[in-house]
N, C-alpha and C. Protein backbone atom coordinates (compact mmCIF):
# COMPACT_ATOMS: atom_id res chain seq x y z
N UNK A 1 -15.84 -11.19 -12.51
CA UNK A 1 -14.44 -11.15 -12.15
C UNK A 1 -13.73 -12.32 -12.82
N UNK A 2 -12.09 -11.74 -13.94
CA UNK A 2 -11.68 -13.37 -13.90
C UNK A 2 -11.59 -14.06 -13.47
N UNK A 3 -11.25 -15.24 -13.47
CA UNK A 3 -11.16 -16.64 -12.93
C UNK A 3 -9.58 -16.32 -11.90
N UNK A 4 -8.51 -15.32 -12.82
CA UNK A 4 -7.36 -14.94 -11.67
C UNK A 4 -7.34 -14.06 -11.13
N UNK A 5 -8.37 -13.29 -11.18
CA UNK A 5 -8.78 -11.77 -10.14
C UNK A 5 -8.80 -12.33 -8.64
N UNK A 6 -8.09 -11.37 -7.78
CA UNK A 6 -8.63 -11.82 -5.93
C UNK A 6 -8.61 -10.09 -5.76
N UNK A 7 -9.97 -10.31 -4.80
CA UNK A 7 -9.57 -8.38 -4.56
C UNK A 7 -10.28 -8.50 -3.25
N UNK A 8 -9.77 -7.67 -2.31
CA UNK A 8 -10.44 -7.91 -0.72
C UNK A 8 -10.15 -6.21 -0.80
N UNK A 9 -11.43 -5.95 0.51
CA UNK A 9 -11.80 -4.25 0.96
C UNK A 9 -11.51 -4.55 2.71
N UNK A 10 -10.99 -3.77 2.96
CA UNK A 10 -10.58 -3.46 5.04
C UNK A 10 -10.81 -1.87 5.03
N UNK A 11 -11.25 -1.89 5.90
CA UNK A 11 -11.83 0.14 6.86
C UNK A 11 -11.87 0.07 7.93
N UNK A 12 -11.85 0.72 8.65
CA UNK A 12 -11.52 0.60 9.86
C UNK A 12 -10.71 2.37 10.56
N UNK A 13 -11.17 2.18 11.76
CA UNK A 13 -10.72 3.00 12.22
C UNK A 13 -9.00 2.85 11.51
N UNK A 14 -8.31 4.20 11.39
CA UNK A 14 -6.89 4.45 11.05
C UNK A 14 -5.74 4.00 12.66
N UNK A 15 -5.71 2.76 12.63
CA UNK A 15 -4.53 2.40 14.15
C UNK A 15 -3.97 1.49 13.69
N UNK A 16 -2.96 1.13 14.28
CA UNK A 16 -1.65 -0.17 13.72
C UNK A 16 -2.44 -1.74 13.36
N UNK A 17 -3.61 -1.68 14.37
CA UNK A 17 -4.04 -3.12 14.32
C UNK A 17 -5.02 -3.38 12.96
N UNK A 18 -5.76 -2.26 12.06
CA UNK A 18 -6.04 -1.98 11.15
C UNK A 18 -4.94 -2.45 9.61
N UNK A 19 -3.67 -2.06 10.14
CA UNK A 19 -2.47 -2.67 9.34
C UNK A 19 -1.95 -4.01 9.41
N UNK A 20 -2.28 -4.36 10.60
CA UNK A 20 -2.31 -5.82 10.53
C UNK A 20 -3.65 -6.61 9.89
N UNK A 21 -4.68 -6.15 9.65
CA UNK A 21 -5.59 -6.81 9.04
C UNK A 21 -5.29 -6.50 7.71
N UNK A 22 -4.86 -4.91 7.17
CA UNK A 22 -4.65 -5.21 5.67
C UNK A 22 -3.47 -6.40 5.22
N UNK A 23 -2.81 -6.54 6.24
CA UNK A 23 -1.64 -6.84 5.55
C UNK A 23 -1.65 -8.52 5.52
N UNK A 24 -2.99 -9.48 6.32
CA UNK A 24 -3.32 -10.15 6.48
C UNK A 24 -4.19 -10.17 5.22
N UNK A 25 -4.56 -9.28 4.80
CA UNK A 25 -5.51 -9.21 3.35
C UNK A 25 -4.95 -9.81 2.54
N UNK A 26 -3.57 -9.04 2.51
CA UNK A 26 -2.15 -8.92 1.27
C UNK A 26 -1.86 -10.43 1.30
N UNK A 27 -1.55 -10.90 2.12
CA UNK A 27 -1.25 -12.70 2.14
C UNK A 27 -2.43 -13.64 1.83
N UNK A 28 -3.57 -13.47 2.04
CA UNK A 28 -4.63 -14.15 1.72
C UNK A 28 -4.83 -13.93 0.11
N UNK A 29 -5.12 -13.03 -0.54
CA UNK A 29 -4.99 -12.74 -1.90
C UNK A 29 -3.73 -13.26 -2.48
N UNK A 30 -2.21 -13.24 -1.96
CA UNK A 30 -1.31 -13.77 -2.24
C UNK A 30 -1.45 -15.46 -2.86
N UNK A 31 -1.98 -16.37 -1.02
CA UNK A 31 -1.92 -17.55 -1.36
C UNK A 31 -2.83 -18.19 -1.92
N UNK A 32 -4.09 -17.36 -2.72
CA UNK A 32 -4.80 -18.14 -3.31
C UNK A 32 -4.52 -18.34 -4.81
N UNK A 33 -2.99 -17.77 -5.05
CA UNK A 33 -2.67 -18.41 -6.51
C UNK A 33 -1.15 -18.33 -6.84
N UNK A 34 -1.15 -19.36 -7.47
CA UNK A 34 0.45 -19.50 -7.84
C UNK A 34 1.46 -18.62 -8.61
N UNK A 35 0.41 -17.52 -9.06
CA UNK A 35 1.63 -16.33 -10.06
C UNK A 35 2.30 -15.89 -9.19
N UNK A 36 2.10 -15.67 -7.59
CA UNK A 36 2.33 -14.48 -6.98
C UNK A 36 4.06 -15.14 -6.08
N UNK A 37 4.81 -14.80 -6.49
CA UNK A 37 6.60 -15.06 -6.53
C UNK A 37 6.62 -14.88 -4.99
N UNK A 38 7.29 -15.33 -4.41
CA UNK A 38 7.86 -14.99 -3.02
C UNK A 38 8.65 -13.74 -2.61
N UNK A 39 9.09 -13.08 -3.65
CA UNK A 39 9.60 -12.23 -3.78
C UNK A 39 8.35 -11.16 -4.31
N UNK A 40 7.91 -10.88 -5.15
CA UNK A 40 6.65 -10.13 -5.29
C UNK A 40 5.44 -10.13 -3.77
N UNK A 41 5.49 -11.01 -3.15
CA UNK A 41 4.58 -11.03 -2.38
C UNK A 41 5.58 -10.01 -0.98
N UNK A 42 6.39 -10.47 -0.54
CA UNK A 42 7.51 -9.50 0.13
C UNK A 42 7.37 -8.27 0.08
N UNK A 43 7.81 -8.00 -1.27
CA UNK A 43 7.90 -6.40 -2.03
C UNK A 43 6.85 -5.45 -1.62
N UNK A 44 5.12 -6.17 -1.82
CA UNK A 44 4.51 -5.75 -2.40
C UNK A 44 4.03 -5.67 -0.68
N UNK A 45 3.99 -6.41 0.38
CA UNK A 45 3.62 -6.79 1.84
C UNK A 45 4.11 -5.29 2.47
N UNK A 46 5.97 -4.97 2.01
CA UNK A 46 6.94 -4.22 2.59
C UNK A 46 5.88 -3.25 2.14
N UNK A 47 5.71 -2.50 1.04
CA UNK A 47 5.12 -1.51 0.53
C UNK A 47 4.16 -1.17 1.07
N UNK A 48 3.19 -1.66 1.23
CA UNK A 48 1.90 -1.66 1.68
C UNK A 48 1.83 -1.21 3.36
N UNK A 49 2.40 -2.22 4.12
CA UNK A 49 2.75 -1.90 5.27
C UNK A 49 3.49 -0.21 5.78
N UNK A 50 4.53 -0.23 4.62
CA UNK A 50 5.46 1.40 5.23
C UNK A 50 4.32 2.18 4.92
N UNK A 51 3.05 2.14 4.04
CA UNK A 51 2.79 3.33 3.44
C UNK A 51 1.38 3.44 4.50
N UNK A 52 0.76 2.07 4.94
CA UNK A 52 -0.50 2.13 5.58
C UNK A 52 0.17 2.70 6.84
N UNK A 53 1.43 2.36 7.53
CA UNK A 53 1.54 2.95 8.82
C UNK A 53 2.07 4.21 8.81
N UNK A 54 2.44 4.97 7.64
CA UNK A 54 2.77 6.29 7.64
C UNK A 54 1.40 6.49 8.29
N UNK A 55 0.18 6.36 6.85
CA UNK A 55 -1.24 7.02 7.15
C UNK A 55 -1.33 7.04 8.51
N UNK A 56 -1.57 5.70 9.20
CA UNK A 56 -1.82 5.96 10.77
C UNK A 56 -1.64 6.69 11.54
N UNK A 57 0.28 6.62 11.71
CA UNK A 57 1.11 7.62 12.57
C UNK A 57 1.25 8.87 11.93
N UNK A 58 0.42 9.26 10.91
CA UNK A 58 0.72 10.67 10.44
C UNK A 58 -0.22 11.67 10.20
N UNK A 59 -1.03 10.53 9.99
CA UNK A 59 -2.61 11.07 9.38
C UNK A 59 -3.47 12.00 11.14
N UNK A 60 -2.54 12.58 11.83
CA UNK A 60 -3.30 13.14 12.94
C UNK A 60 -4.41 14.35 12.28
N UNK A 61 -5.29 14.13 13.20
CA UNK A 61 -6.99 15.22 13.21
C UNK A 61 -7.16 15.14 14.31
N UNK A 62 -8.16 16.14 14.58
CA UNK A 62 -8.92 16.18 15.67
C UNK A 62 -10.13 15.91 15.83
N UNK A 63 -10.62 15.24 14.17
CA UNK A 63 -11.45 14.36 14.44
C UNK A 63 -11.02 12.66 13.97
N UNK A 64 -11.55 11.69 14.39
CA UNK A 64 -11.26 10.11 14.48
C UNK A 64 -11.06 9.90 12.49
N UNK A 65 -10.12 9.38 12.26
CA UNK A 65 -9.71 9.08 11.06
C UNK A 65 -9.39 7.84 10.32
N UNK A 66 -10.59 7.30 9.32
CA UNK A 66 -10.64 5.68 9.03
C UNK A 66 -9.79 6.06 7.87
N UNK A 67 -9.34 4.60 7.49
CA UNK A 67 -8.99 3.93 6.21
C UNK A 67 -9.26 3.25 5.83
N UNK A 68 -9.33 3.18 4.16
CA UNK A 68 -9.94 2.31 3.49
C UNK A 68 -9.36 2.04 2.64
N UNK A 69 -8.62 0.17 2.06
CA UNK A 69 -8.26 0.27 1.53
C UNK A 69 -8.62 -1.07 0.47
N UNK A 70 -8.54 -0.87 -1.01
CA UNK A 70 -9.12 -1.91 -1.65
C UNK A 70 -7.68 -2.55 -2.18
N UNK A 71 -7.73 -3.88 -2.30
CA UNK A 71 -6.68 -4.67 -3.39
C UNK A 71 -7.35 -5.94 -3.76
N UNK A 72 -6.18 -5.68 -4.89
CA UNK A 72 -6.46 -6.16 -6.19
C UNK A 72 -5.31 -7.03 -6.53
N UNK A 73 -6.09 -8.44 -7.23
CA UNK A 73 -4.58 -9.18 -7.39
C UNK A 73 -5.15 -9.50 -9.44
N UNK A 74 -4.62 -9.08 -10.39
CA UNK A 74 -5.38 -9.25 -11.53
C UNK A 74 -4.15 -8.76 -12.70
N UNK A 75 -4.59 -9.42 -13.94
CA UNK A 75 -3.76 -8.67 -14.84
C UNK A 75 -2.52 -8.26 -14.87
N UNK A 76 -1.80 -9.72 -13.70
CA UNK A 76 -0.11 -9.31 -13.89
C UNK A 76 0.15 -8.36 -13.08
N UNK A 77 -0.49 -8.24 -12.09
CA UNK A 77 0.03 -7.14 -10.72
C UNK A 77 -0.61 -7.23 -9.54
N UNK A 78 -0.27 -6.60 -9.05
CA UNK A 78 -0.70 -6.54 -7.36
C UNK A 78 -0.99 -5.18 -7.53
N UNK A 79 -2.48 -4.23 -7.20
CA UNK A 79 -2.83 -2.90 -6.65
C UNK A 79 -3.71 -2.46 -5.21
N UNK A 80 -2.87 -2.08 -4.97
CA UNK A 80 -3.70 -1.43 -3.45
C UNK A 80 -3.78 0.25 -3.15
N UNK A 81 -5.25 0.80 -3.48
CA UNK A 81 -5.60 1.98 -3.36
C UNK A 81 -6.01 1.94 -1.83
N UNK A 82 -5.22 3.02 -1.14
CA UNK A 82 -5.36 3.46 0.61
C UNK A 82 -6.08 4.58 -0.12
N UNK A 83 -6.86 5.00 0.93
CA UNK A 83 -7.92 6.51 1.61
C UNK A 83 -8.00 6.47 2.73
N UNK A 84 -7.38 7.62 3.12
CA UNK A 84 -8.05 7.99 4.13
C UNK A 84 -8.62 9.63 4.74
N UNK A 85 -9.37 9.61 5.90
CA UNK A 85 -9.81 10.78 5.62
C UNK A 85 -9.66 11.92 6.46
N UNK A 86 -7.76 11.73 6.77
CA UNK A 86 -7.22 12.47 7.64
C UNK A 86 -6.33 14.11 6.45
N UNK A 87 -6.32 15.12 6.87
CA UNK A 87 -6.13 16.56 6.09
C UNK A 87 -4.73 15.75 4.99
N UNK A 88 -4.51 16.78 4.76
CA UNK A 88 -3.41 16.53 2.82
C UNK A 88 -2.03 16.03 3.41
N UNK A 89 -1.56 15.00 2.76
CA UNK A 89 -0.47 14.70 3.51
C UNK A 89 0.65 15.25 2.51
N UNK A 90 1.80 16.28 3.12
CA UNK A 90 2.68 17.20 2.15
C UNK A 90 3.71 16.06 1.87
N UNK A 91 4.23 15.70 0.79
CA UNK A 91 4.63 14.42 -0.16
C UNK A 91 5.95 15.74 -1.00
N UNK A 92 7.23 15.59 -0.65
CA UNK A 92 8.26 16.17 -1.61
C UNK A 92 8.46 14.89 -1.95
N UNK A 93 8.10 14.61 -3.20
CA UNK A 93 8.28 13.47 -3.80
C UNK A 93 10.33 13.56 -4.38
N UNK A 94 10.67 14.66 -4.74
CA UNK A 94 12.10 14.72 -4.92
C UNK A 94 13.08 14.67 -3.84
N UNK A 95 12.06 14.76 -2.26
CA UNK A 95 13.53 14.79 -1.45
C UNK A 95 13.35 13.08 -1.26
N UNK A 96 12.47 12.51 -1.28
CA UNK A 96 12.18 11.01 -1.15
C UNK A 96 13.75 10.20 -1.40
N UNK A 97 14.53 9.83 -0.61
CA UNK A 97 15.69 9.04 -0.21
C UNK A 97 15.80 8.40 0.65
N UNK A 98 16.44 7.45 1.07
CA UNK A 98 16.84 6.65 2.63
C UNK A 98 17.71 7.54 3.30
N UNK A 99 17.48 7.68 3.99
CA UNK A 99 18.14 8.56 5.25
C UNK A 99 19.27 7.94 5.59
N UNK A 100 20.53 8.48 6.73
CA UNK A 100 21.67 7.21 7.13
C UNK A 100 21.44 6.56 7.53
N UNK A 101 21.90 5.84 8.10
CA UNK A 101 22.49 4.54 8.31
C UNK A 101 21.60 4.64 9.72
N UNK A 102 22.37 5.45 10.48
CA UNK A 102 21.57 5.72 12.06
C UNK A 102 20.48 6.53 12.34
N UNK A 103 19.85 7.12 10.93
CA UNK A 103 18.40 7.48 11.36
C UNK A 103 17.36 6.68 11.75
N UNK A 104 16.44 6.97 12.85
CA UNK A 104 15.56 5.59 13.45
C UNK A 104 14.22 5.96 12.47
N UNK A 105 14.33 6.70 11.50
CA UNK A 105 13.08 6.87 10.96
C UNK A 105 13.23 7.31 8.99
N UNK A 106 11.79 7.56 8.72
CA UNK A 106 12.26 8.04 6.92
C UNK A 106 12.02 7.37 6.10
N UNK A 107 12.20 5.69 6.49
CA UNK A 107 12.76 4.85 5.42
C UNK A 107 11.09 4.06 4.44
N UNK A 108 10.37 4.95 4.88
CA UNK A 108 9.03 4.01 4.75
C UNK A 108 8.43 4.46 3.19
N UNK A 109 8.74 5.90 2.76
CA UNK A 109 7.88 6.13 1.79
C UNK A 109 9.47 5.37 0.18
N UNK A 110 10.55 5.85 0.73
CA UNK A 110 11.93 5.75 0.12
C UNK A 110 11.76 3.82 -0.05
N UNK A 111 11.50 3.17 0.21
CA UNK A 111 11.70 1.65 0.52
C UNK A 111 10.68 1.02 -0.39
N UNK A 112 9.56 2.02 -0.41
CA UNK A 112 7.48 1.64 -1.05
C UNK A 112 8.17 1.84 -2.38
N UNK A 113 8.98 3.15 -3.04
CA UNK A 113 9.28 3.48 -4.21
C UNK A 113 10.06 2.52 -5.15
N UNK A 114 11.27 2.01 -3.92
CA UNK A 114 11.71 1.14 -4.65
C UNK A 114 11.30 -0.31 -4.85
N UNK A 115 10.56 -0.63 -4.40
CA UNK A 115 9.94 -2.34 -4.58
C UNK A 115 8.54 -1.80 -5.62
N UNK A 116 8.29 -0.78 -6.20
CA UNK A 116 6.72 -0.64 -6.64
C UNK A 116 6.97 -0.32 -7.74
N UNK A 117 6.46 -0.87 -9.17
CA UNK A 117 6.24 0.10 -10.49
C UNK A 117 5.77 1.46 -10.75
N UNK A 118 4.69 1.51 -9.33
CA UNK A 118 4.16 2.69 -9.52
C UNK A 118 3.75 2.97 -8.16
N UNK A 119 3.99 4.14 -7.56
CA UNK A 119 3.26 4.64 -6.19
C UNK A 119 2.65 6.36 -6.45
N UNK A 120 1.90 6.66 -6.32
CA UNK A 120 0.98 7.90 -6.71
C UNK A 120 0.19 8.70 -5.36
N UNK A 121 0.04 9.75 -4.88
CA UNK A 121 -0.48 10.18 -3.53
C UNK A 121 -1.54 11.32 -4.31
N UNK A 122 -2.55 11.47 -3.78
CA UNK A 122 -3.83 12.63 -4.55
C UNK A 122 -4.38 13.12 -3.32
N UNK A 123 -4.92 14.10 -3.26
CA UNK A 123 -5.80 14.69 -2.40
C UNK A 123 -7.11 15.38 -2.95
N UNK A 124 -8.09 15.30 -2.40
CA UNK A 124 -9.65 15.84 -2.26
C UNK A 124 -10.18 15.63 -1.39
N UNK A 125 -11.43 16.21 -1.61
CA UNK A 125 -12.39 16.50 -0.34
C UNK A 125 -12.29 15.35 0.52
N UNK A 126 -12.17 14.01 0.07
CA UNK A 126 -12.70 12.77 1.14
C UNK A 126 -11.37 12.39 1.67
N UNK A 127 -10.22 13.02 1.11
CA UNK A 127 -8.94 12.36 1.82
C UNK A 127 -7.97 12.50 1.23
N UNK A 128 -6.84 11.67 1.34
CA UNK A 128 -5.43 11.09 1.02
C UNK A 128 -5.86 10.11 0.46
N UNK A 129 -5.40 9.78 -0.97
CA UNK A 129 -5.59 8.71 -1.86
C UNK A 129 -4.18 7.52 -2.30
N UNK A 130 -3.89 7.13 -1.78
CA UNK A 130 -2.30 6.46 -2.38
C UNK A 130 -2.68 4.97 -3.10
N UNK A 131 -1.90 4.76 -3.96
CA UNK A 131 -2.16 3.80 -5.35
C UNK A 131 -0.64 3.26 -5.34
N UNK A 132 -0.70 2.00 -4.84
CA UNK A 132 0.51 1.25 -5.52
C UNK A 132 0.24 0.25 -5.96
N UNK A 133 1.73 -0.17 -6.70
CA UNK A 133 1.08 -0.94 -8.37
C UNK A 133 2.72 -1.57 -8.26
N UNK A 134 2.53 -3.72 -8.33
CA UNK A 134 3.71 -4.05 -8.46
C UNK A 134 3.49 -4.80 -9.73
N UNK A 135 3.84 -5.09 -10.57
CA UNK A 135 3.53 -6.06 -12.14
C UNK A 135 4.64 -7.25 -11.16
N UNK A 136 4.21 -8.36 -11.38
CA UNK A 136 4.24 -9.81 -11.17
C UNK A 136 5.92 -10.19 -11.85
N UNK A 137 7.01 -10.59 -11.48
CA UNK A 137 7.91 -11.06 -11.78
C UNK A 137 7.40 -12.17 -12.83
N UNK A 138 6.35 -12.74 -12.04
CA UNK A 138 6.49 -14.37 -12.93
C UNK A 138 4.93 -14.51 -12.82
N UNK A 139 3.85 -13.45 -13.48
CA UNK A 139 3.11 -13.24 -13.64
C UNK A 139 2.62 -13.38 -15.00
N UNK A 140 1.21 -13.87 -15.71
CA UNK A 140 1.05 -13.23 -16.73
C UNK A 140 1.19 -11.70 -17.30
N UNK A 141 1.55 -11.77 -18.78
CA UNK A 141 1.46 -10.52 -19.05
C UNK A 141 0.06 -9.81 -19.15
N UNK A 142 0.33 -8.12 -18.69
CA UNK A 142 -1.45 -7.62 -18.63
C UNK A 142 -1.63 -7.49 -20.04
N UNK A 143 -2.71 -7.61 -20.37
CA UNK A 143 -3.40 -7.53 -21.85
C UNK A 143 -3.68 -6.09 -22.01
């Protein structure tokens, strides 16, 4: 691993307190190096968080449903691949907007899009796959 690689793994049953450990991940990988902007670390915290607690609160089965999720701090970005192994989660990626003003809900996948270079959702046999990807404000460039 480079010398500026940080990458941490969390699984766990799929529940809110599971999101507080990733997101406790997300800051630990953060403060062990100086590329990572105060603003990139925010962005990338917000993201992570709307998209792990969709999985939770959405990902219902009727059987018990973990997540797993790896990140990566390397090469001028921040990546965090979620799985989990609750049925296909239906993604209209074109109606994806912020809702009004007074909707109490919505704003989680619409909010991930805009702070992320890249956000991606897949499905197969083992799950829901989601991939987000922030490149570093004040990061090296990736090679």
């Amino acid at each position: 691993m480079p010398a500026d690689e940080r990458t941490a793994h969390i699984d766990g049953p799929a529940r809110l307190a599971l999101v507080d450990s990733i997101l406790d991940a997300v800051d630990d990988i953060c403060e062990q190096t100086p590329l990572v902007s105060p603003e990139d670390r925010a962005a990338f915290s917000l993201a992570v968080s709307e998209v792990a607690t969709n999985m939770v609160q959405h990902g219902g089965s009727e059987t018990p449903v973990t997540l797993s999720v790896d990140l990566r701090l390397g090469d001028g970005e921040l990546r965090a691949a979620l799985v989990d192994t609750a049925p296909p989660a239906s993604i209209d990626w074109h109606g994806v907007a912020m809702p009004d003003v007074d909707a109490e809900g919505g704003r989680g996948l619409a909010l991930a899009q805009s702070v992320l270079d890249e956000i991606t959702h897949s499905y197969d046999e083992s799950g829901n796959t989601w991939v987000l990807r922030r490149r570093l404000t004040g990061g090296p460039t990736p090679h």
